[in-house]
Protein backbone atom coordinates (compact mmCIF):
# COMPACT_ATOMS: atom_id res chain seq x y z
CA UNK A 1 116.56 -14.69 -235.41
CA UNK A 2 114.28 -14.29 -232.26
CA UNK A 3 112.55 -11.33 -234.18
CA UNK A 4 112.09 -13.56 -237.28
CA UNK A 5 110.33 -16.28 -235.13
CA UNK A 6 108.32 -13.58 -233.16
CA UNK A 7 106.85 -12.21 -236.46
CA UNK A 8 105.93 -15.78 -238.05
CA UNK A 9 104.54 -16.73 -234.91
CA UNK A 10 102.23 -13.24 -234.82
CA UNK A 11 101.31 -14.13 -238.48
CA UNK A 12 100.16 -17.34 -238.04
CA UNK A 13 98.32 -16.22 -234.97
CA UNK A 14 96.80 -13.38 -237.19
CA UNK A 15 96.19 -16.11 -239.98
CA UNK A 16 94.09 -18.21 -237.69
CA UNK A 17 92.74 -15.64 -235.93
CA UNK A 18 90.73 -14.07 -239.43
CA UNK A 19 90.38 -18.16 -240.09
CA UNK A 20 88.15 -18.42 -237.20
CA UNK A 21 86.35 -14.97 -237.63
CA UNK A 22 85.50 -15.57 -241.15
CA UNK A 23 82.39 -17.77 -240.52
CA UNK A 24 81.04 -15.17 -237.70
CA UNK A 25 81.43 -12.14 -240.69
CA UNK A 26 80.09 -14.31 -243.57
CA UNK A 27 77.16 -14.45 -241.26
CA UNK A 28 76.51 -10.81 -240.21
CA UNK A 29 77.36 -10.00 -244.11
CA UNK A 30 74.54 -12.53 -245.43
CA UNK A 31 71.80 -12.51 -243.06
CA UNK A 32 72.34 -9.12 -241.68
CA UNK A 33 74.61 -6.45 -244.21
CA UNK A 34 72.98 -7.45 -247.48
CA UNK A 35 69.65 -7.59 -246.30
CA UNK A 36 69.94 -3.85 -244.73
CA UNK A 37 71.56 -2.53 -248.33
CA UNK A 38 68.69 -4.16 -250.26
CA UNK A 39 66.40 -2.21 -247.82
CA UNK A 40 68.20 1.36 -248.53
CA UNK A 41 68.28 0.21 -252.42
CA UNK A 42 64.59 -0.40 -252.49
CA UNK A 43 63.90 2.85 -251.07
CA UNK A 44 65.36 4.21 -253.89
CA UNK A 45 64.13 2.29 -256.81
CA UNK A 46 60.90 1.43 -258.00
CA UNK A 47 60.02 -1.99 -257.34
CA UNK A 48 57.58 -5.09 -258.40
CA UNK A 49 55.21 -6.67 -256.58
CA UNK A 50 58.12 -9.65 -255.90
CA UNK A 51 60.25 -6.49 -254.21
CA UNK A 52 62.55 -6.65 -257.55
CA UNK A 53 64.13 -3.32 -257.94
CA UNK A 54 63.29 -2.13 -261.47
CA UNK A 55 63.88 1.75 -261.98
CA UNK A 56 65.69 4.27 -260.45
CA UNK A 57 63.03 6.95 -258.53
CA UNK A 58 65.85 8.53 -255.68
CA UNK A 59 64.09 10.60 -253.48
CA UNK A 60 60.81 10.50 -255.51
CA UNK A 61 59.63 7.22 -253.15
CA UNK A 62 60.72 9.29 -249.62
CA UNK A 63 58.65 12.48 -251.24
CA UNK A 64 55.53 10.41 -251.98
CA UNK A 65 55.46 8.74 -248.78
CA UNK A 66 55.76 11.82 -246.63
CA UNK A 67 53.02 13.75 -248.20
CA UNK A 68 50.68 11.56 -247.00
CA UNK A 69 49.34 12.36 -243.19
CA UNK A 70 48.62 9.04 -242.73
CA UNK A 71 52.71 8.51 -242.57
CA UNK A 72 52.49 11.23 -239.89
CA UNK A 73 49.85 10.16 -237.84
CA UNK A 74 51.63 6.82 -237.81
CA UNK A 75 54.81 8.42 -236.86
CA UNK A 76 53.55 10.59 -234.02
CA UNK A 77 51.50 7.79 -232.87
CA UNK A 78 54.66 5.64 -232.76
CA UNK A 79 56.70 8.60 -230.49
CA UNK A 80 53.10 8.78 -228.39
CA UNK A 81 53.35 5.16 -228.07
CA UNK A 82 57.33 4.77 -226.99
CA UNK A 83 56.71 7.69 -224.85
CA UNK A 84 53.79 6.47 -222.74
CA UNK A 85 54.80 3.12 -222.58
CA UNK A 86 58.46 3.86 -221.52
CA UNK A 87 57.72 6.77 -218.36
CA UNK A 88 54.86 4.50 -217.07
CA UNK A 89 56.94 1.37 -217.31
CA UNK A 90 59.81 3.47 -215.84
CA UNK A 91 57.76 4.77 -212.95
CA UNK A 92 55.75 1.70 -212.32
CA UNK A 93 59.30 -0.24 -212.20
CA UNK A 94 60.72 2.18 -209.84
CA UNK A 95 57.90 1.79 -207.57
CA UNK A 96 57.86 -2.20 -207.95
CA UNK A 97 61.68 -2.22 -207.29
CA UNK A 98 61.57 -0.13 -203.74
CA UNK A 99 58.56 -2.48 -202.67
CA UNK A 100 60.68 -5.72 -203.47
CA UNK A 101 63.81 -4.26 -201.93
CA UNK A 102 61.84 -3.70 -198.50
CA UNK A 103 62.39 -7.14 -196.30
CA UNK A 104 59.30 -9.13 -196.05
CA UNK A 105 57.81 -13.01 -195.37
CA UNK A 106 58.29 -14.50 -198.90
CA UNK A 107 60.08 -11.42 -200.87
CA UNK A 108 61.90 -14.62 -202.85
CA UNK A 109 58.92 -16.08 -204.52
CA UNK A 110 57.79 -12.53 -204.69
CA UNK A 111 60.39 -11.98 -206.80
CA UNK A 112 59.88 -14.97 -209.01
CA UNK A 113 56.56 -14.53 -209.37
CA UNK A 114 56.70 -11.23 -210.51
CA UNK A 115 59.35 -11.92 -213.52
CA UNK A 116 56.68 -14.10 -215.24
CA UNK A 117 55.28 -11.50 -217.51
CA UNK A 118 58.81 -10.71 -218.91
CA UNK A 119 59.79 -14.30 -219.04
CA UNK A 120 57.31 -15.64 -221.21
CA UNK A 121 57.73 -15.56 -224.88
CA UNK A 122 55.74 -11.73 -225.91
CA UNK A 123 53.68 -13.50 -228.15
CA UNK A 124 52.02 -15.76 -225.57
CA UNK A 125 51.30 -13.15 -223.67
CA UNK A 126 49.67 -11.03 -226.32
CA UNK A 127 47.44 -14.04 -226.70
CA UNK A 128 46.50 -14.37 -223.34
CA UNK A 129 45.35 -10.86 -223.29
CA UNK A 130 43.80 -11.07 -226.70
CA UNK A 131 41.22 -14.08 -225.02
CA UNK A 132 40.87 -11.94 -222.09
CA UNK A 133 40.42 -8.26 -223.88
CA UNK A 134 37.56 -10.60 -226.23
CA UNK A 135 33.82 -8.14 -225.74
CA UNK A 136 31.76 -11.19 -225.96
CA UNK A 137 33.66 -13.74 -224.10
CA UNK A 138 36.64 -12.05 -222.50
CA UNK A 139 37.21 -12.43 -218.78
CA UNK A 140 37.28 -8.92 -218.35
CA UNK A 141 34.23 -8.01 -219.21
CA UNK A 142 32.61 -10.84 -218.05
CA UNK A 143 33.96 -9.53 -214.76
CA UNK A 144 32.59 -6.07 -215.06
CA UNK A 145 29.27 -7.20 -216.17
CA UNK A 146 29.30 -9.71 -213.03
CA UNK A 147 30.47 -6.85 -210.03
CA UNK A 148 27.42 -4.71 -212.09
CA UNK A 149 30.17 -2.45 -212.87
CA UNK A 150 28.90 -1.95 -216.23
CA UNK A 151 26.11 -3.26 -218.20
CA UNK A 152 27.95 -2.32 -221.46
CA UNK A 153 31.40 -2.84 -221.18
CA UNK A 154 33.56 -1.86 -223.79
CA UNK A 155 34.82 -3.10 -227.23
CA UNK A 156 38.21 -3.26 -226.07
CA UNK A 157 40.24 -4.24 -229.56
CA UNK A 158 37.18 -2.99 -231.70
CA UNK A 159 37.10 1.29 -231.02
CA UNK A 160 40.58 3.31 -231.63
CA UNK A 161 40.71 4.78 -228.02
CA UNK A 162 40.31 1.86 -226.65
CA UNK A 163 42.50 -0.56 -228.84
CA UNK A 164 45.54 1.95 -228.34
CA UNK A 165 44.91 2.06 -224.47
CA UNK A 166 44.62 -2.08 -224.43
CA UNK A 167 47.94 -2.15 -226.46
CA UNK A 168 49.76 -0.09 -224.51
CA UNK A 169 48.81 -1.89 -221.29
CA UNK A 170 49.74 -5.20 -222.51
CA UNK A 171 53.64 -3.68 -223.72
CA UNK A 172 53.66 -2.54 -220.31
CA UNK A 173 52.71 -5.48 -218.40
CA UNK A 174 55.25 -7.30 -220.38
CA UNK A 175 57.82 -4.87 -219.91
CA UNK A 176 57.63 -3.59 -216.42
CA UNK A 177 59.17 -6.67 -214.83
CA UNK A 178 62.50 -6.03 -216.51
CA UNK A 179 62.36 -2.77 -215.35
CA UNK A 180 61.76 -3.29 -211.89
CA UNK A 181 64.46 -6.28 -211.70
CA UNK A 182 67.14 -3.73 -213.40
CA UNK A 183 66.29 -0.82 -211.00
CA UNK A 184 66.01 -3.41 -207.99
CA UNK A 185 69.41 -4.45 -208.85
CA UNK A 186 70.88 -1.61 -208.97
CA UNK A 187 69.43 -0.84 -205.49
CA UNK A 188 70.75 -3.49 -203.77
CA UNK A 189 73.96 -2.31 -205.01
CA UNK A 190 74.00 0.95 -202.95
CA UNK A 191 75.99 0.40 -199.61
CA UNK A 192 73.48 0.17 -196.76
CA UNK A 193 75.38 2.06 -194.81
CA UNK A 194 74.89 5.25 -196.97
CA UNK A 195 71.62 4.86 -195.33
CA UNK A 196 72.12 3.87 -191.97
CA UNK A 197 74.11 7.66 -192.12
CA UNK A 198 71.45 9.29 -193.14
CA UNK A 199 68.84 7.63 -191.23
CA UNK A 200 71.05 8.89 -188.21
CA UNK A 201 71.27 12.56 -189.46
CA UNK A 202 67.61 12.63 -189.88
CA UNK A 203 67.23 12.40 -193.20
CA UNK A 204 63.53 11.24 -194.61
CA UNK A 205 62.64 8.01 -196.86
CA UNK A 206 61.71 10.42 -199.62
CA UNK A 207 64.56 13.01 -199.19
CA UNK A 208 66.89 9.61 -199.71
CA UNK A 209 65.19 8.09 -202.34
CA UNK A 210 66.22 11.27 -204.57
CA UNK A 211 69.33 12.01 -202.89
CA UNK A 212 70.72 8.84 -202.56
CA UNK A 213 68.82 6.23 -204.59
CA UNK A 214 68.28 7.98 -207.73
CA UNK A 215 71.82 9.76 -208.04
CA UNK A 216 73.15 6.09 -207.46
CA UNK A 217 71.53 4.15 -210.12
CA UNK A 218 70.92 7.05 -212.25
CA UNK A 219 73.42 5.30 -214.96
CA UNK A 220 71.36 2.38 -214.46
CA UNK A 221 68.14 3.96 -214.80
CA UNK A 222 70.09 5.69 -218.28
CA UNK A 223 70.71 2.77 -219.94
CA UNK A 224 67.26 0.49 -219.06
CA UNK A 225 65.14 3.49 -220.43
CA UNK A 226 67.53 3.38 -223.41
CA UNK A 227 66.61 -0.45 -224.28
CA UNK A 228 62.66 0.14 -223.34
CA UNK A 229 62.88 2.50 -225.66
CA UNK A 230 64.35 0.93 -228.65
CA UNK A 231 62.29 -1.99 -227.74
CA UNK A 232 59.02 -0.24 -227.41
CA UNK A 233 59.46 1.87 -230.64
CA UNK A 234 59.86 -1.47 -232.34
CA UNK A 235 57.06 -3.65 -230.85
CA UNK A 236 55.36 -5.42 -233.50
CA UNK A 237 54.11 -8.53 -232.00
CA UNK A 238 52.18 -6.56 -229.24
CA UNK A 239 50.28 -4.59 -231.62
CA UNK A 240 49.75 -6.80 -233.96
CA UNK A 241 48.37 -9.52 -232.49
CA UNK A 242 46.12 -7.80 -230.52
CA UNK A 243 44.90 -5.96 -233.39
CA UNK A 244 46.80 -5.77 -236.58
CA UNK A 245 47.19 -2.11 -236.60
CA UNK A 246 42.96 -2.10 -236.62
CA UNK A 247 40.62 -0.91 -236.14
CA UNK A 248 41.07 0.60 -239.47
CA UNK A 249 44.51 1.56 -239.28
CA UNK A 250 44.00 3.33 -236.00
CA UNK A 251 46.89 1.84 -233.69
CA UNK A 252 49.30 1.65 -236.15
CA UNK A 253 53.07 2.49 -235.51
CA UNK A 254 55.62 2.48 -237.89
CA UNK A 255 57.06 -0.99 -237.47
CA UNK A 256 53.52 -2.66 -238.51
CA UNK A 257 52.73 -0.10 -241.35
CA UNK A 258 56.09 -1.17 -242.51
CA UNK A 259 54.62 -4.94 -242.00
CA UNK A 260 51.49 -4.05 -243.91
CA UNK A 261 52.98 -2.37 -246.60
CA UNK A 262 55.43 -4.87 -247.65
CA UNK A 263 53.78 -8.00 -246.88
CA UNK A 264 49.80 -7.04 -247.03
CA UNK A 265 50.17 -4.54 -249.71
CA UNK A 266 53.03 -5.44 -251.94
CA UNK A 267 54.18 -1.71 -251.96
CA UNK A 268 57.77 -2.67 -250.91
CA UNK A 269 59.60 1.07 -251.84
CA UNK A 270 56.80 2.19 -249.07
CA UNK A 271 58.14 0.02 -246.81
CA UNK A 272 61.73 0.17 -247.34
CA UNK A 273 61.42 4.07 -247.13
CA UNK A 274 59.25 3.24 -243.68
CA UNK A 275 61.84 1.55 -242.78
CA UNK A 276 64.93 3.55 -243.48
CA UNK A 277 63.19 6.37 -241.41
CA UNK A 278 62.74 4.40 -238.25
CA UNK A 279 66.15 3.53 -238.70
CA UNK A 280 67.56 6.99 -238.79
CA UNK A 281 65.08 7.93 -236.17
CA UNK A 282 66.66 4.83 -233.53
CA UNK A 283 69.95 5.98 -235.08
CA UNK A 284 69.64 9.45 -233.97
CA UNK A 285 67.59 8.97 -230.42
CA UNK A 286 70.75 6.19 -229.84
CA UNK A 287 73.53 9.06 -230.73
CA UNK A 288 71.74 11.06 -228.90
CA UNK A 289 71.74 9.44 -225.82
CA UNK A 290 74.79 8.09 -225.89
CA UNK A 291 76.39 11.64 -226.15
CA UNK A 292 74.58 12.56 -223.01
CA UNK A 293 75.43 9.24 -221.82
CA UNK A 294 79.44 9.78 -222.03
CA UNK A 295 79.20 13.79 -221.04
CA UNK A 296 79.57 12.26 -217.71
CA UNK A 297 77.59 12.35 -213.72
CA UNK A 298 76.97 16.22 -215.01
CA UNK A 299 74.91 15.73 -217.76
CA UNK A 300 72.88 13.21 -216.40
């Protein structure tokens, strides 16, 4: 009898339980699932200028996209892009973190202070540099021209060299913060008296910033580069508000060209075959990671 009660009781506790999880998987199936499929099916099919799948092409959409260079100079611009951004942000946030975990007269607003960047929405941000980045009436060169620095300063958002280097600088003014409040975090989580000990045997600041600091928040460290990067590699509202991939194509990475492609250009198979290669590339890198990631202290 007791069993008999136990099992209608787990039933209706089963019952209720997919009751409540059905709006939460409608959700993720709608706005998430079907949306993702329709992405793999249009990279497959030929499609109208509405994105309507129309005839069946396989890999003959994949094929014509990758002969182009201009796929690959987007794609290696994207990895030079992640790659930058991520080991300056990394080593800039390191740097940021050991100054902020030093005690000093107002280390609190300090600390405040410097999370603006990463606080504010990206877009406002991007805007803020746009106005400032502006060669006629941007701050900065109205500052250069004023110390008689230079008497031409440069087209900051207007010349490929020097659009790439102003995007990258703004995705790493907006991202270093995080950084450097994960890392600093993860320092103050380190006993102090692993320190004290060492202090007492001798031991240098440097030689215990790599044998004791790093090893201890090396996990940490792990992990934070793993979200810069996936972030990074997917930063579309940097780049293109600041310049919209321009100057003529020139600091495009693969998440705008697949903007510009589906929503500029119409040519939605382009896109959704853009798109299902960035995924498989995150896919991958994530795998990847994560296999080092549970290997264990050894791997790392």
């Amino acid at each position: 009898m007791q069993q008999l009660v136990k099992k209608s009781r787990w039933n209706n506790e089963v019952r209720l339980a997919y009751i409540f999880l059905l709006p939460a998987v409608l959700f993720f199936v709608i706005f998430m699932f079907y949306p993702i499929g329709y992405v793999f099916s249009m990279a497959l099919f030929k499609t109208n200028k509405l994105g309507q799948l129309k005839e069946w092409a396989g890999l003959a959409n994949f094929i014509a996209v990758m002969k182009k260079g201009e796929f690959w100079e987007i794609t290696f611009r994207s990895f030079l892009w992640t790659v930058l951004a991520v080991i300056i942000k990394t080593v800039l946030g390191t740097i940021i973190a050991l100054l902020l975990n030093v005690q000093f007269a107002g280390r609190k607003f300090a600390r405040m202070l410097f999370i603006i960047p990463w606080a504010s929405s990206v877009p406002i941000s991007s805007m803020l540099w746009k106005w400032v980045l502006d060669h006629e009436f941007g701050l900065l060169n109205h500052t250069l021209v004023a110390l008689n620095l230079t008497s031409t300063p440069p087209v900051w958002l207007g010349t490929p060299f020097y659009s790439f280097i102003s995007c990258l600088w703004v995705d790493i003014w907006i991202g270093v913060p995080f950084m450097a409040l994960v890392f600093l975090a993860g320092m103050q989580s380190v006993s102090r008296d692993i320190y004290e000990s060492a202090s007492v045997d001798g031991v240098s600041a440097t030689k215990q910033f790599f044998y004791i600091t790093i090893p201890c928040i090396k996990q940490i460290i792990f992990i934070a580069t793993l979200l810069s990067s996936l972030w990074t590699f997917n930063d579309f509202n940097t780049i293109y508000i600041l310049t919209k991939g321009g100057p003529a194509g020139k600091t495009d990475i693969l998440i705008t060209a697949i903007y510009q492609n589906g929503f500029a250009w119409l040519k939605f198979s382009n896109a959704a075959v853009m798109a299902v290669f960035t995924f498989l590339i995150l896919l991958l890198f994530s795998l990847l990671y994560a296999k080092i990631y549970f290997k264990g202290d050894d791997a790392l």
